[in-house]
Structures are given as structure tokens and as C-alpha cells.
N, C-alpha and C. Protein backbone atom coordinates (compact mmCIF):
# COMPACT_ATOMS: atom_id res chain seq x y z
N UNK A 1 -10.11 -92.26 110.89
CA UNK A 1 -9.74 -93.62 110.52
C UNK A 1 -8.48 -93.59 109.68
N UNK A 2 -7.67 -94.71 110.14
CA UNK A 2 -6.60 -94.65 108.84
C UNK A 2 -7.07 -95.58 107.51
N UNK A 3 -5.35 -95.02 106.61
CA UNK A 3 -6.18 -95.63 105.45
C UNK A 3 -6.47 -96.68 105.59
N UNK A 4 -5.43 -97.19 106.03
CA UNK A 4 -5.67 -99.34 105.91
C UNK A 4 -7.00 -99.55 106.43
N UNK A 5 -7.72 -99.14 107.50
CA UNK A 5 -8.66 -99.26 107.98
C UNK A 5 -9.54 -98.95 107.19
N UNK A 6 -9.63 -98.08 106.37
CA UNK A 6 -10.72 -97.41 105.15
C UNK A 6 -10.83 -98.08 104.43
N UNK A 7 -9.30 -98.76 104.06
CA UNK A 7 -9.29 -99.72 102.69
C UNK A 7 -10.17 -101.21 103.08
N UNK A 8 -9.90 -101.51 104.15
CA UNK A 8 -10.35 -102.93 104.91
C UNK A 8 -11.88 -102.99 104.90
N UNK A 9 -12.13 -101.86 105.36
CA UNK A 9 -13.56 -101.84 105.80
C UNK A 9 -14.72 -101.24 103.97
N UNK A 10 -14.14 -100.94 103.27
CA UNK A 10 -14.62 -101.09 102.15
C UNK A 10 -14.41 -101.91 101.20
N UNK A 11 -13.47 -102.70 101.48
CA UNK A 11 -13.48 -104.23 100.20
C UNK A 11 -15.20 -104.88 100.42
N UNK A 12 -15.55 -105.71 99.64
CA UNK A 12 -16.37 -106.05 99.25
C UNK A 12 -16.51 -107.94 98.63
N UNK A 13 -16.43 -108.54 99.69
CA UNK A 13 -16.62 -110.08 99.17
C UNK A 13 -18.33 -110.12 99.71
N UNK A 14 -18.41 -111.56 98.92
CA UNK A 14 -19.70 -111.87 98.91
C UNK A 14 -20.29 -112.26 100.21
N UNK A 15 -21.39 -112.56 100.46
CA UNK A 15 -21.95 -112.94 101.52
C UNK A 15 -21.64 -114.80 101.67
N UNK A 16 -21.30 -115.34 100.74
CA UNK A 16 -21.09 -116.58 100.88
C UNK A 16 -19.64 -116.83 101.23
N UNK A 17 -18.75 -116.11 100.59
CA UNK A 17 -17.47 -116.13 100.90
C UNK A 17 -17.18 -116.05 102.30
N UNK A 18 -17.75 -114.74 102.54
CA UNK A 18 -17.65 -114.31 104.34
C UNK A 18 -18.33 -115.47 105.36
N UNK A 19 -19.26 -116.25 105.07
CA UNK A 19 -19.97 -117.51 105.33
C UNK A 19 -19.03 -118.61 105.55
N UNK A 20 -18.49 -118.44 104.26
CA UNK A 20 -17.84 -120.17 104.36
C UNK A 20 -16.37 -119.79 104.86
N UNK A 21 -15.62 -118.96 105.11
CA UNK A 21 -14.75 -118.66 105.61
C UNK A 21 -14.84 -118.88 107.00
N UNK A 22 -15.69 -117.91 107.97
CA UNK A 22 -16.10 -118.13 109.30
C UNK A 22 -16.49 -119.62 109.46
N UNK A 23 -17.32 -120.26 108.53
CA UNK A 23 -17.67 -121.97 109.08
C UNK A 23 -16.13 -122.67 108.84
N UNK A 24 -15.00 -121.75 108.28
CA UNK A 24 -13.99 -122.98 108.06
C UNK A 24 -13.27 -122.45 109.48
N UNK A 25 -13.50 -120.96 109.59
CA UNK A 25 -12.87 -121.12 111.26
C UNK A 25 -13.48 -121.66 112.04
N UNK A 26 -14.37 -121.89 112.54
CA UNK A 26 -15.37 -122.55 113.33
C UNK A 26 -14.48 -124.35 113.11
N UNK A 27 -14.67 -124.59 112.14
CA UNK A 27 -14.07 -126.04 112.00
C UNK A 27 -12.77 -126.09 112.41
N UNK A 28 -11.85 -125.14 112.08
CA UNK A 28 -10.38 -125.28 112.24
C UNK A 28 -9.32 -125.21 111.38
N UNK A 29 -10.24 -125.62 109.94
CA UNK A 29 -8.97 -126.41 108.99
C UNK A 29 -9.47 -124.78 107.86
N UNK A 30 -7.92 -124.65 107.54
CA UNK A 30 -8.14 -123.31 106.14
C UNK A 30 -6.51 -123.97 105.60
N UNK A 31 -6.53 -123.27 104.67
CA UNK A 31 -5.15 -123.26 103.54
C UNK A 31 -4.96 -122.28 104.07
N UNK A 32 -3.90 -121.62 104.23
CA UNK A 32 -3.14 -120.66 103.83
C UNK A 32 -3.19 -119.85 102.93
N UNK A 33 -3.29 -119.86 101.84
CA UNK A 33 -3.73 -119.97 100.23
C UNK A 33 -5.05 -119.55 100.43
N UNK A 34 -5.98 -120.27 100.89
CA UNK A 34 -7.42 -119.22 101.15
C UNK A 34 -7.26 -118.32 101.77
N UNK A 35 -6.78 -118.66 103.22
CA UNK A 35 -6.72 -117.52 104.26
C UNK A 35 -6.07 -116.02 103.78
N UNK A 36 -5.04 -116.00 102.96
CA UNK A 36 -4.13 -114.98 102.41
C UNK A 36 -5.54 -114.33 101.26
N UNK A 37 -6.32 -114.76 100.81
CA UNK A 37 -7.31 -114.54 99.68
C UNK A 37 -8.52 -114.30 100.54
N UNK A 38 -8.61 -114.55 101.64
CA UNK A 38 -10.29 -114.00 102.10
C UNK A 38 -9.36 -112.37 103.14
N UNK A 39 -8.17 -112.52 103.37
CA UNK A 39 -7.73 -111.44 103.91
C UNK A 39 -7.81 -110.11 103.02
N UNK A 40 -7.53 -110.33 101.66
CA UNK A 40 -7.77 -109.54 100.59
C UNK A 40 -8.64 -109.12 100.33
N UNK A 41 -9.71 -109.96 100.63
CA UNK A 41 -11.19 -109.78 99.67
C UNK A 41 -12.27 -109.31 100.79
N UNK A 42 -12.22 -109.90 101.95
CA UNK A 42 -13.55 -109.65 102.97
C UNK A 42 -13.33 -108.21 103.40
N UNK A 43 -14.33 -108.02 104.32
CA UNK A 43 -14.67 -106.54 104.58
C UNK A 43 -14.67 -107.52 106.46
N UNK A 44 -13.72 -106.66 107.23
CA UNK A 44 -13.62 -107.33 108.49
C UNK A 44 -14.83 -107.24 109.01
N UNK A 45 -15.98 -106.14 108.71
CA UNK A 45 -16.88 -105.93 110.19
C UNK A 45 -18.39 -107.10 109.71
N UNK A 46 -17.95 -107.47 108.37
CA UNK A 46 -19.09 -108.50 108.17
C UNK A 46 -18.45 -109.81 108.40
N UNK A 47 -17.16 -109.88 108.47
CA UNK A 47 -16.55 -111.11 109.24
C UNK A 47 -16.89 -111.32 110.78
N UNK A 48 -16.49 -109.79 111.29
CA UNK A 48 -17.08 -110.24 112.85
C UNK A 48 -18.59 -110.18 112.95
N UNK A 49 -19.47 -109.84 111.84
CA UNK A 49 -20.65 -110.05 112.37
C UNK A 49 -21.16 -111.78 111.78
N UNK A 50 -20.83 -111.98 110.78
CA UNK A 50 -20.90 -113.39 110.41
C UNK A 50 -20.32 -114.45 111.86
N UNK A 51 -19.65 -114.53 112.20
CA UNK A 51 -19.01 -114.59 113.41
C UNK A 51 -19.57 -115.10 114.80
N UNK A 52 -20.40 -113.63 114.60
CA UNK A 52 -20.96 -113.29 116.27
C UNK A 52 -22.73 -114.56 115.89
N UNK A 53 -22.98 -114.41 114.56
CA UNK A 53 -24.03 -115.68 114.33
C UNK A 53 -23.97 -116.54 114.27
N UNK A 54 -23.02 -116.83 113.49
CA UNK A 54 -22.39 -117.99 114.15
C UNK A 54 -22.35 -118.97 115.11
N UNK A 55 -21.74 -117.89 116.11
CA UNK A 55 -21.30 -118.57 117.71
C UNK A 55 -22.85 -118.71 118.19
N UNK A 56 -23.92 -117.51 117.85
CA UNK A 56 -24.78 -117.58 118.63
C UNK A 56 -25.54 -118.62 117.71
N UNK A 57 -25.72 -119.21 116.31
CA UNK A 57 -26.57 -120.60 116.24
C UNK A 57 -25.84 -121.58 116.34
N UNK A 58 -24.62 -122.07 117.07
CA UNK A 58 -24.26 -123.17 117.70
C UNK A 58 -24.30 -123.33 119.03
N UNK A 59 -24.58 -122.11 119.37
CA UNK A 59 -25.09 -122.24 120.77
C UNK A 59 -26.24 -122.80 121.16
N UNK A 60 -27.70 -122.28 119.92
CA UNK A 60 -28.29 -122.20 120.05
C UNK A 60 -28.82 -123.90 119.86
N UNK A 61 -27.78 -124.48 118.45
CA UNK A 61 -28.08 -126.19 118.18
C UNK A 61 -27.67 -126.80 119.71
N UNK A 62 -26.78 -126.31 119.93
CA UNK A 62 -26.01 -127.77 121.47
C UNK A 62 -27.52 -127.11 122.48
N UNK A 63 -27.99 -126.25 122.86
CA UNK A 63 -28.83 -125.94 123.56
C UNK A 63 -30.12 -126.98 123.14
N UNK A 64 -30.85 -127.02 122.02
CA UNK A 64 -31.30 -127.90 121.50
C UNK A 64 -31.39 -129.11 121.68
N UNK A 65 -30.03 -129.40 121.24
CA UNK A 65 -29.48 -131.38 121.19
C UNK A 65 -29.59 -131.35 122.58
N UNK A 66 -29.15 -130.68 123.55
CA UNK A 66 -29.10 -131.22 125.19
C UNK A 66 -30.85 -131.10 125.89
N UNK A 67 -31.48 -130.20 125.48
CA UNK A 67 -32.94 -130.91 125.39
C UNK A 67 -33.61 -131.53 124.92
N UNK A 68 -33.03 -132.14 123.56
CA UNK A 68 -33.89 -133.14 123.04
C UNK A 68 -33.21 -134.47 123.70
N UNK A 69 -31.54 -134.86 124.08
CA UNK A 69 -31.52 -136.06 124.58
C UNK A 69 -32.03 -136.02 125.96
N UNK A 70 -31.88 -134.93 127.07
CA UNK A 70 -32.51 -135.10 128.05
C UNK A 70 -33.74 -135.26 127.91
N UNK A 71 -34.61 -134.61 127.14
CA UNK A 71 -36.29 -135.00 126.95
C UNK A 71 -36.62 -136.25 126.76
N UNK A 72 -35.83 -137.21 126.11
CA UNK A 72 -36.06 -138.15 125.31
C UNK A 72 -35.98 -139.63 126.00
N UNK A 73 -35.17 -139.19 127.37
CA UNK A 73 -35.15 -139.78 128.18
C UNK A 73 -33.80 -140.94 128.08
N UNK A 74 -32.65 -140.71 126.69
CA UNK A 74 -31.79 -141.17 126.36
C UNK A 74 -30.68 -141.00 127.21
N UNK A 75 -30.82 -139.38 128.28
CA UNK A 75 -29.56 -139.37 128.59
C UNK A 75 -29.67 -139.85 130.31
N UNK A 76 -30.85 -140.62 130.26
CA UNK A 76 -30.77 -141.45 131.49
C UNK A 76 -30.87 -140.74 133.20
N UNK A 77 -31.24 -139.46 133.23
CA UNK A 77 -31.40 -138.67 134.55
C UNK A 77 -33.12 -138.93 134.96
């Protein structure tokens, strides 16, 4: 491994940080100013795993919402 990679993968932010970072990508909207500060602070491989849960419990809500309005008989089929 190189260093940068050594250095990256051993920083140490919190579990909420790494949280609310990924939900602000998910949304879209970051500062700059954060973004430059969670680049510093997070540890990348709990970013991509925060990430990968992410994607998979919004998958998992729209999967949800599209059986509860089809169940419900709202979405008219």
C-alpha cells in the first residue's frame, strides 16, 4: 500500500460524521467547506461502506412505498 493510502485508510471520524456526510451525498447539496473537512477526517472504506447502506435502505423504502400504494389500492391498477 502506499502511504497516502495508509494515511487515508487510518484517519478516524466518527460514525455520525461518516453518516451525515453520505446522507448529504445522497441529497446533493454539501459546502465545499465541509466537503474539504470530511476529506480530512473520514476513513474512505467506512465511507464506501456507509454508502453501500445506504443505497441498499432506499432501495429498500421505494420498494416499500410502491407496495404499500399499490396494496392500498391508491395507485389505481
Amino acid at each position: 500500500m502506499s502511504d497516502g493510502l495508509k494515511e487515508a485508510v487510518a484517519r478516524r471520524g466518527s460514525f455520525l460524521q461518516t453518516a451525515g456526510a453520505v446522507a448529504w451525498s445522497f441529497f446533493g447539496v454539501r459546502r465545499s467547506a465541509d466537503h474539504a473537512q470530511d476529506v480530512q477526517k473520514l476513513n474512505p472504506v467506512h465511507v464506501v461502506i456507509a454508502g453501500l447502506v445506504g443505497a441498499a435502505l432506499f432501495v429498500v423504502a421505494l420498494v416499500l412505498l410502491v407496495r404499500w400504494v399499490v396494496g392500498s389500492g391508491v395507485a389505481g391498477v
